[in-house]
Protein backbone atom coordinates (compact mmCIF):
# COMPACT_ATOMS: atom_id res chain seq x y z
CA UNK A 1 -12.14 -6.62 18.24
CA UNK A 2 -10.12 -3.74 17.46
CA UNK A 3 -12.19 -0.37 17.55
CA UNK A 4 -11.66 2.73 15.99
CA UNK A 5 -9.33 5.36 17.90
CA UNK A 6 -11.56 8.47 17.30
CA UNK A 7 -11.32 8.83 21.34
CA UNK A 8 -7.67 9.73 21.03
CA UNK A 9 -7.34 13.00 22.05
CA UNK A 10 -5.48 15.57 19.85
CA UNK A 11 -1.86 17.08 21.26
CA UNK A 12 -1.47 20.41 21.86
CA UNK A 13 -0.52 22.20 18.75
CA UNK A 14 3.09 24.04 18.54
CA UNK A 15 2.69 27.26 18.68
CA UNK A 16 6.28 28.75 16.88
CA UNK A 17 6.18 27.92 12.98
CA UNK A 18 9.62 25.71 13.52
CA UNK A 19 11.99 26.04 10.16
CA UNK A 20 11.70 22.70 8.13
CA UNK A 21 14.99 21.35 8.99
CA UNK A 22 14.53 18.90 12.10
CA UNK A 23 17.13 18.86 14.93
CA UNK A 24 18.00 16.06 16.74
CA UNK A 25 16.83 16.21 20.65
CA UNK A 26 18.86 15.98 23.22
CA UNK A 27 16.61 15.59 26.10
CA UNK A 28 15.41 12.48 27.26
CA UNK A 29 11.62 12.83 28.82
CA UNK A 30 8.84 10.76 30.34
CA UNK A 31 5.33 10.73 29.78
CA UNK A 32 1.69 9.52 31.31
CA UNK A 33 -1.63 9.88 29.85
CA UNK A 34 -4.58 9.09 31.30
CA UNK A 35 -7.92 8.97 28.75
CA UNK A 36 -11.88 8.61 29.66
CA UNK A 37 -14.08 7.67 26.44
CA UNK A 38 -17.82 7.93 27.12
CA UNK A 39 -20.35 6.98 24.61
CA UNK A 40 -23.81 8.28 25.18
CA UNK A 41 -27.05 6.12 25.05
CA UNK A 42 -28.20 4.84 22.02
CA UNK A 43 -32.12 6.13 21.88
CA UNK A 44 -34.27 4.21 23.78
CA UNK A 45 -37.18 4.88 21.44
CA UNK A 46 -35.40 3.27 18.65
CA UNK A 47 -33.84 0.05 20.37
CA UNK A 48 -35.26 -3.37 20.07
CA UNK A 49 -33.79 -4.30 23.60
CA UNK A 50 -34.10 -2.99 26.84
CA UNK A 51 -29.86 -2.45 26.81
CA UNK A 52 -29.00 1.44 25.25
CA UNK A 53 -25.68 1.76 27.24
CA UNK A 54 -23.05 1.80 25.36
CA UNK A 55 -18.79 1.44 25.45
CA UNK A 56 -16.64 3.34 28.48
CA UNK A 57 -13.25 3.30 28.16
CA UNK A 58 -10.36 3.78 29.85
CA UNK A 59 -6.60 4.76 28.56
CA UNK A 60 -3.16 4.88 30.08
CA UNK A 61 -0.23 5.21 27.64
CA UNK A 62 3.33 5.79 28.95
CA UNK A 63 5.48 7.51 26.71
CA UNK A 64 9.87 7.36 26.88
CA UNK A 65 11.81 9.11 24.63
CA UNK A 66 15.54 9.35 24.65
CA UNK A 67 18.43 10.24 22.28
CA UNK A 68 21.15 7.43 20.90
CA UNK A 69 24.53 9.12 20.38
CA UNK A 70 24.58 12.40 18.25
CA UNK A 71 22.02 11.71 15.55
CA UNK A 72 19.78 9.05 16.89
CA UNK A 73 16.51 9.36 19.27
CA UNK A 74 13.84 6.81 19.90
CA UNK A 75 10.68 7.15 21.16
CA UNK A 76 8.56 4.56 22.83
CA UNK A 77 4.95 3.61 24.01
CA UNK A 78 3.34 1.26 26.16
CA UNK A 79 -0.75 1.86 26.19
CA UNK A 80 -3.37 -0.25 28.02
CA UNK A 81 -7.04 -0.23 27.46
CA UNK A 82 -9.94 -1.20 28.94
CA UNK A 83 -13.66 -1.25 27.45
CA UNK A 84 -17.01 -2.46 28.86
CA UNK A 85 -20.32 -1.38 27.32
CA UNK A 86 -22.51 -2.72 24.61
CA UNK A 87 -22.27 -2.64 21.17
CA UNK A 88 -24.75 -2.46 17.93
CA UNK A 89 -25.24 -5.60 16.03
CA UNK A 90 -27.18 -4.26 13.52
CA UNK A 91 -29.80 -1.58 12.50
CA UNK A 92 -32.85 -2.54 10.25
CA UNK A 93 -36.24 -1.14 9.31
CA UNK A 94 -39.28 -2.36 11.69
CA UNK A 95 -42.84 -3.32 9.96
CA UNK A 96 -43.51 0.60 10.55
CA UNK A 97 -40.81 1.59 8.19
CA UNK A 98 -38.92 2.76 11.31
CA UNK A 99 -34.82 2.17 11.68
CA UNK A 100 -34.57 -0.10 14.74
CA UNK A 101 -31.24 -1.07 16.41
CA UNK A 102 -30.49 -3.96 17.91
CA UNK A 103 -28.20 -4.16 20.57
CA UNK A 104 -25.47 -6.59 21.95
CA UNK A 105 -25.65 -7.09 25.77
CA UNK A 106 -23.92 -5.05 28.17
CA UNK A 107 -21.64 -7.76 29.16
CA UNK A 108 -18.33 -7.03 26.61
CA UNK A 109 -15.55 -6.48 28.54
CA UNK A 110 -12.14 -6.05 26.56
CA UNK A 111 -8.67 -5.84 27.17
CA UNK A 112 -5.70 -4.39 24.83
CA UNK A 113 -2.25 -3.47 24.50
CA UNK A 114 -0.01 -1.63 22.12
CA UNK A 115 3.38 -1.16 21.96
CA UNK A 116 5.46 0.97 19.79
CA UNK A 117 8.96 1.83 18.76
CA UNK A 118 10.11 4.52 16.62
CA UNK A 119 13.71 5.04 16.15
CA UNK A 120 14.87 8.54 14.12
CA UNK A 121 18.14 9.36 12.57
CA UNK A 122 18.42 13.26 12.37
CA UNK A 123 20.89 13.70 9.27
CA UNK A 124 21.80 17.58 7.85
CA UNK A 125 19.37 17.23 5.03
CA UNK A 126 16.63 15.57 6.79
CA UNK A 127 15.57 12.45 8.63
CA UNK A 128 14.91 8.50 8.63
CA UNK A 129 12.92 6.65 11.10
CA UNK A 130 11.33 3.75 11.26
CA UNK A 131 8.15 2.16 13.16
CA UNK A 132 7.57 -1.15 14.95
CA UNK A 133 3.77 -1.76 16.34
CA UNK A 134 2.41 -5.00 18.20
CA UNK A 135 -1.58 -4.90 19.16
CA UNK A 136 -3.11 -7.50 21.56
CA UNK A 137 -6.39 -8.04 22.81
CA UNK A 138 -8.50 -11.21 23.47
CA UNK A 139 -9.87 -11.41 20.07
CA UNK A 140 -7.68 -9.50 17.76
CA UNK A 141 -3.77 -9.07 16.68
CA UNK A 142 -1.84 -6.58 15.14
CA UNK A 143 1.75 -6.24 13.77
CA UNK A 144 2.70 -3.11 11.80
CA UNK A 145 5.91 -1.80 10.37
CA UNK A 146 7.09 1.49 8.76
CA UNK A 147 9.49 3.75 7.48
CA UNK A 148 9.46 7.66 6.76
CA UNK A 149 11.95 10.29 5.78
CA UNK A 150 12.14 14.20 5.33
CA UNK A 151 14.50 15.56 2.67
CA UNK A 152 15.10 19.66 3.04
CA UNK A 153 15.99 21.42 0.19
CA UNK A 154 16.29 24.89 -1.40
CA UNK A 155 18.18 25.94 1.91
CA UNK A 156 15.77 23.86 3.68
CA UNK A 157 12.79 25.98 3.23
CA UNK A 158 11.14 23.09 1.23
CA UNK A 159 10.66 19.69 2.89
CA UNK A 160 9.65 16.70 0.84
CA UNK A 161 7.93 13.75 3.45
CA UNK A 162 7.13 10.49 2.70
CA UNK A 163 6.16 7.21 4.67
CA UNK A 164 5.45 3.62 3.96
CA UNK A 165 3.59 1.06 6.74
CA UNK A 166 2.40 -2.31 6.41
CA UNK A 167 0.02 -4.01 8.51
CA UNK A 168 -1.30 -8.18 9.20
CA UNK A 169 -3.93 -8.82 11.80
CA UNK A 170 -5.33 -11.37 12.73
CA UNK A 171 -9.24 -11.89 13.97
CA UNK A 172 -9.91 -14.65 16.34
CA UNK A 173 -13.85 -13.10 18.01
CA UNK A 174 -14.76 -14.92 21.55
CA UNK A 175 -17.83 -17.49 21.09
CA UNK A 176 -16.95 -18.26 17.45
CA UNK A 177 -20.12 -20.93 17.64
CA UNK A 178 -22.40 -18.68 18.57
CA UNK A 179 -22.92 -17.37 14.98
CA UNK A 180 -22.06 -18.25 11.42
CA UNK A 181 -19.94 -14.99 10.61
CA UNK A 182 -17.97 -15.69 14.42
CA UNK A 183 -16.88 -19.14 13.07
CA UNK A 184 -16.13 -18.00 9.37
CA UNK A 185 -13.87 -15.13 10.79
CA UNK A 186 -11.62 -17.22 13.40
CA UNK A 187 -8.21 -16.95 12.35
CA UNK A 188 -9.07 -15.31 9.46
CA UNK A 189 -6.43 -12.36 8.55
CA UNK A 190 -6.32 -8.88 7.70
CA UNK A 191 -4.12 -6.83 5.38
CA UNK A 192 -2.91 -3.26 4.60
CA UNK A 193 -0.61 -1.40 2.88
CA UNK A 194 -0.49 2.63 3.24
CA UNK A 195 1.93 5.06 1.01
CA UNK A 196 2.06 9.04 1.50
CA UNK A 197 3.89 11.88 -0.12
CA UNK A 198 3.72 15.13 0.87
CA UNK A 199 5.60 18.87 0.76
CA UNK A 200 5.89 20.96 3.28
CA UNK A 201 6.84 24.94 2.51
CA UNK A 202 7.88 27.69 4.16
CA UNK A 203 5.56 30.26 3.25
CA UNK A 204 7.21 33.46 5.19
CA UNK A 205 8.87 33.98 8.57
CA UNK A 206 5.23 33.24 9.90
CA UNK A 207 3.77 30.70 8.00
CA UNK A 208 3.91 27.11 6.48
CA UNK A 209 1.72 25.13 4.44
CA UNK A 210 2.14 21.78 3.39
CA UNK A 211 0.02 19.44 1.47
CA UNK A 212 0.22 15.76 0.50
CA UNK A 213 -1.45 12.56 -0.70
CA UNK A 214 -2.12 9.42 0.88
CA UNK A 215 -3.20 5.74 -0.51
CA UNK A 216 -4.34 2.84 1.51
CA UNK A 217 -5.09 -0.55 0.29
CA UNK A 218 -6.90 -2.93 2.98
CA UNK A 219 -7.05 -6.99 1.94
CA UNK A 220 -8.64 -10.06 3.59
CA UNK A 221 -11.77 -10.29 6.04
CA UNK A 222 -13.23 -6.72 5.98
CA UNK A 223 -16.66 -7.58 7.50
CA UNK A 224 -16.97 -7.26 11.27
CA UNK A 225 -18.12 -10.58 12.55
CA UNK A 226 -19.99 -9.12 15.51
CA UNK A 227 -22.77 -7.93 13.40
CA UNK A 228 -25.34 -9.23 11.90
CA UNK A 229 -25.68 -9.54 7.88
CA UNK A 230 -22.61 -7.92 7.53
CA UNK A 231 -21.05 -8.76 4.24
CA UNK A 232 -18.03 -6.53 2.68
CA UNK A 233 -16.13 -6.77 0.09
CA UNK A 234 -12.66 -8.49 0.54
CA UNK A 235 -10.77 -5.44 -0.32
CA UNK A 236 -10.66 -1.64 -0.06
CA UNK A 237 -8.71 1.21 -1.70
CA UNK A 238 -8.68 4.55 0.01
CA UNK A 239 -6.97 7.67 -1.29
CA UNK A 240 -6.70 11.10 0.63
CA UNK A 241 -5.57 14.57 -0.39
CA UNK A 242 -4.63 16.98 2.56
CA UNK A 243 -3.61 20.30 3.33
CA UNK A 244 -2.69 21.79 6.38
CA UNK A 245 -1.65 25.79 6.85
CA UNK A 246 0.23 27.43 10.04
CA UNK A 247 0.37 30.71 10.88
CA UNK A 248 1.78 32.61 13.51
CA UNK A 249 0.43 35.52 15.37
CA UNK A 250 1.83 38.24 17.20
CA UNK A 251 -1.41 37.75 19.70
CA UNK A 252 -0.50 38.16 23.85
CA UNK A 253 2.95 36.23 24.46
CA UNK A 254 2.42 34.65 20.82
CA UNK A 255 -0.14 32.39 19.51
CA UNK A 256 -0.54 30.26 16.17
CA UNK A 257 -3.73 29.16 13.72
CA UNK A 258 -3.59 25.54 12.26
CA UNK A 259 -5.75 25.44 9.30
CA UNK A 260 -6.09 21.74 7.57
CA UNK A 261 -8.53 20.15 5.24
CA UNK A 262 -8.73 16.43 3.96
CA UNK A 263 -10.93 14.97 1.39
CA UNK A 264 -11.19 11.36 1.05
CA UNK A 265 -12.50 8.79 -1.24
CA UNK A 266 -12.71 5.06 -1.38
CA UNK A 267 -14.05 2.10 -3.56
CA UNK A 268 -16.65 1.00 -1.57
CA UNK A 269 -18.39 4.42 -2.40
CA UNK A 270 -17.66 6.66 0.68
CA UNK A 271 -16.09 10.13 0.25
CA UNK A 272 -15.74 12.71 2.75
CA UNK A 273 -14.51 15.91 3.55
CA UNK A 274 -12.89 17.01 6.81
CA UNK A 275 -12.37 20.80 8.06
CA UNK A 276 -10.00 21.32 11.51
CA UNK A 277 -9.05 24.74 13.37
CA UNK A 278 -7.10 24.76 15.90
CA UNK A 279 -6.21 28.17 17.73
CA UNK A 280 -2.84 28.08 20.25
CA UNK A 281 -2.16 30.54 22.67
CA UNK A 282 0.68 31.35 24.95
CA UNK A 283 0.11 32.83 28.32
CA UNK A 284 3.16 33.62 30.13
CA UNK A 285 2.45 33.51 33.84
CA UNK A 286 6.25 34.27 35.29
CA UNK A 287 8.20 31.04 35.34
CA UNK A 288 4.72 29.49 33.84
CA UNK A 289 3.89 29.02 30.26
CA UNK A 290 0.14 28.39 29.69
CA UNK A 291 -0.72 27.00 26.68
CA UNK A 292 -4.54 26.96 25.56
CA UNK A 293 -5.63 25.08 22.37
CA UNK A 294 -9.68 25.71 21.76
CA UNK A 295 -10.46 23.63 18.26
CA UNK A 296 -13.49 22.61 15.93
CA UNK A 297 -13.21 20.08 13.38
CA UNK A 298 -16.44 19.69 11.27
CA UNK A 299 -16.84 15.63 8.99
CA UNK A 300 -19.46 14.51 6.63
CA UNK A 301 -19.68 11.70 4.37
CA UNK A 302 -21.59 9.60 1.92
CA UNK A 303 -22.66 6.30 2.52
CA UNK A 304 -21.00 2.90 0.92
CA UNK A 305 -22.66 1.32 -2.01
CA UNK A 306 -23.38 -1.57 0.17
CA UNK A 307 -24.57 -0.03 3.37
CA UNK A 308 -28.04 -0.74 3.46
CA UNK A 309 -31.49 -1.56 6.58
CA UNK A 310 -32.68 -4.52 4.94
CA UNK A 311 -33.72 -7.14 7.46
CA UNK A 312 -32.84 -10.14 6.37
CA UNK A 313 -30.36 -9.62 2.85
CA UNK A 314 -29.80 -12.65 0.65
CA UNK A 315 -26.96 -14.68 1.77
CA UNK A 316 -24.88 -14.02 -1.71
CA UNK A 317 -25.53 -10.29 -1.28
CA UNK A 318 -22.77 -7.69 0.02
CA UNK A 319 -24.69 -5.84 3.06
CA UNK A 320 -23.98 -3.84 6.10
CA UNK A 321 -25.57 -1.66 8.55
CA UNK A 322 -22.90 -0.10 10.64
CA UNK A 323 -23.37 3.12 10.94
CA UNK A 324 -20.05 4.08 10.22
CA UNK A 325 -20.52 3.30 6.52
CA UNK A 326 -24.04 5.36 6.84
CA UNK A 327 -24.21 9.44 4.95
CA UNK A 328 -23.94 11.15 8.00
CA UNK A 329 -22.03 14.35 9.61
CA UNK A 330 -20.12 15.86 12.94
CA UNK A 331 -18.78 18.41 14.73
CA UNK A 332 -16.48 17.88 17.15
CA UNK A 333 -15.44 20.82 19.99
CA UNK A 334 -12.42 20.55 22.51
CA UNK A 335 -9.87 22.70 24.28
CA UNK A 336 -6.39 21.51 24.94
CA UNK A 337 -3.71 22.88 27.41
CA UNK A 338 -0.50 23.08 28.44
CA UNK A 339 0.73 24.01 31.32
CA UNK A 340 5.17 24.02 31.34
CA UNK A 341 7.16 24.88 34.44
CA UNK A 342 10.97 24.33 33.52
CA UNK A 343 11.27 20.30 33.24
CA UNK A 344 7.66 19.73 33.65
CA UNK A 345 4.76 19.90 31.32
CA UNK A 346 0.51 19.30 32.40
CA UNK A 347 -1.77 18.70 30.11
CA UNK A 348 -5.44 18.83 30.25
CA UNK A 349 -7.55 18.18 27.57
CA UNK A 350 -11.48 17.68 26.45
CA UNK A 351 -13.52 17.12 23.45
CA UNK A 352 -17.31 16.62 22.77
CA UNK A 353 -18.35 14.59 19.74
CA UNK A 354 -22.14 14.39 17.67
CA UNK A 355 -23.02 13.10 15.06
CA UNK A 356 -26.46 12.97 13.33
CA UNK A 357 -27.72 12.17 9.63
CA UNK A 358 -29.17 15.55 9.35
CA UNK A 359 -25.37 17.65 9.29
CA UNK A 360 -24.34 15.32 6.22
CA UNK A 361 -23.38 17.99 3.19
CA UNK A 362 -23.54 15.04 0.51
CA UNK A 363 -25.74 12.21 -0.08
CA UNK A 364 -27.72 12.76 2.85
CA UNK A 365 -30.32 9.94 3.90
CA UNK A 366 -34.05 9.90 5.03
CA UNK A 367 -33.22 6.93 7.20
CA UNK A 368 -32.49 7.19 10.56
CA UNK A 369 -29.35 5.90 11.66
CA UNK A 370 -29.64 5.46 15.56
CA UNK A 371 -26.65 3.80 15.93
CA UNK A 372 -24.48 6.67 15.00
CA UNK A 373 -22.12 7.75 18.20
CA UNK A 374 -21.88 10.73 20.35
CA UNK A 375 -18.97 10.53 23.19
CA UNK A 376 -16.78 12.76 25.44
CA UNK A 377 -13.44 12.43 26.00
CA UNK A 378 -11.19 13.90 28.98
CA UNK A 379 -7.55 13.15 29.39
CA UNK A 380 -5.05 14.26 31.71
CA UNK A 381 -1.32 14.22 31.50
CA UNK A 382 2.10 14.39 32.57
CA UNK A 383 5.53 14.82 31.03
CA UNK A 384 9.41 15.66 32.17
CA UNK A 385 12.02 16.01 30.88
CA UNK A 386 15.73 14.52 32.43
């Protein structure tokens, strides 16, 4: 079943404010990444069963990017993954008034691949690209198509941006007669649309700020038919509003701040607010350029309308436990870097993630939610350019 990506390490943030108008490059480059994701243990003291390990897995994307004539590049991306662990089924209050999560067994072990295409035409107002996405995994497909553009005007210190994507999945979970929900969900599709507009502004010589607004619409089979009593509605709208500032410092051999805030609201009752910081900064170590990234993003949300511990829900009544639609908060820490020696770039990166109930600003809950995740993520890289 297709998971979330919040393992997927963030890159290493640019540290010159570039002007708005893109240029076409002219280098064609390789790269390799290499990601560990590492869930910690659900707590023993509130699990049912004797499993509390959780998912470990493993990343490897290869990256080729090359330019087509004067005005075209494309960029490509071949990514493998690999996840054992357990997973939770479904959190409910004991006969003590306790939350109690139930476990699946240890025994998942999942395979998928992505591949994507992005072509770009660099024009001398702007761009166009497109996007071409194929998912596969044992119980889950993915096809996904998009376009975006960049228009510059008032001597291209103003950028307008805009994309469109479109998405059809398709769920087919392993077993499907071991449960009700399994069998309901086989071959059973998924649907999304996604729209955003945004402006991006040159602020002064050392800073840019752009802000923008996104909308989502997901349609078909919501619920996740590895859980138990989950019921969701059949369709969801999500808007976001974003911001995002740069600015450069004369810090060392030059360094940068990225600012950005999103807020985010849906109709299933969630909304959510997301602060990021992100400080670059340039070393320069004789033919060496050392690039060091420490960031902190802080989350917290409310919980869905329907998100709820009852045991056993009636059958006609919309119902979920997964913690991800639970009032909860988190802080995430990392530190990316770069290391560039002419044609040849390292990167090393690492983040910590934890969540609890108790860092939730809004609509926080006195139920425990056990299931929620902490993980750790390292990934190691490679690039070069030809």
């Amino acid at each position: 079943m297709k998971k979330l990506s919040a393992f997927s390490a963030l890159s290493a943030a640019a540290l010159a404010i570039p002007t708005q108008a893109e240029v076409a490059p002219t280098d064609t480059s390789f790269s390799y990444r290499y990601t560990s994701y590492q869930e910690a243990d659900a707590p023993r003291e509130r699990t049912f069963t004797n499993e509390t390990g959780r998912y470990q897995i493993d990343v490897q994307q290869f990256g080729y990017r090359t330019p087509i004539g004067e005005s075209w590049y494309i960029a490509s991306e071949l990514q493998f993954e690999t996840m054992s662990g357990a997973s939770p089924t479904q959190t409910y209050k004991n006969n003590e008034g306790q939350s109690t999560l139930l476990m699946s067994g240890a025994s998942i072990e999942e395979q998928r691949t992505d591949i994507k295409i992005a072509p770009k035409k660099y024009l001398d107002h702007g761009t166009v690209g497109g996007l071409f996405a194929l998912s596969t995994e044992n119980d889950y497909q993915s096809v996904a198509l998009g376009i975006d553009g960049t228009l510059d005007i008032f001597a291209k210190h103003t950028t307008l941006i805009g994309s469109l994507s479109v998405s059809n999945d398709e769920l087919s979970p392993t077993d499907p007669d071991l449960s009700t929900s399994r069998t309901e969900a086989d071959g059973r599709k998924k649907r999304s649309f996604s729209i955003y507009e945004g402006i991006n502004q040159v602020l002064d010589k050392y800073s840019t700020l752009q802000v923008g607004i996104g909308f989502t619409q997901l349609s078909g089979y919501l619920s996740d038919p590895y859980k138990f009593e989950d019921r969701r509605p059949d369709s969801r709208d999500q808007i976001t509003l974003s911001a995002q500032h740069k600015q450069f410092a004369n810090v060392l051999d030059g360094a940068a701040l990225h600012s950005s805030y999103r807020y985010y609201y849906d109709d299933w009752g969630i909304s959510s607010h997301t602060i990021d910081m992100k400080w670059a900064q340039q070393i320069n170590l004789g033919r060496y350029r050392f690039i060091a990234t420490p960031l902190v993003r802080y989350y917290t949300q409310t919980e869905a309308d329907f998100y709820s511990l009852e045991q056993n829900p009636a059958d006609d009544q919309l119902n979920s436990s997964d913690y991800r639609l639970s009032s909860y908060g988190a802080f995430t820490f990392g530190f990316n870097s770069e290391l560039k020696l002419e044609n040849w770039a390292f990167h090393f990166d690492w983040q910590q993630y934890t969540s609890r109930e108790s860092l939730a600003l809004f609509g926080a809950s006195d139920d425990e939610a056990p299931a929620l995740v902490n993980f750790s993520t390292f990934t190691a890289g490679i690039d070069y350019k030809f």
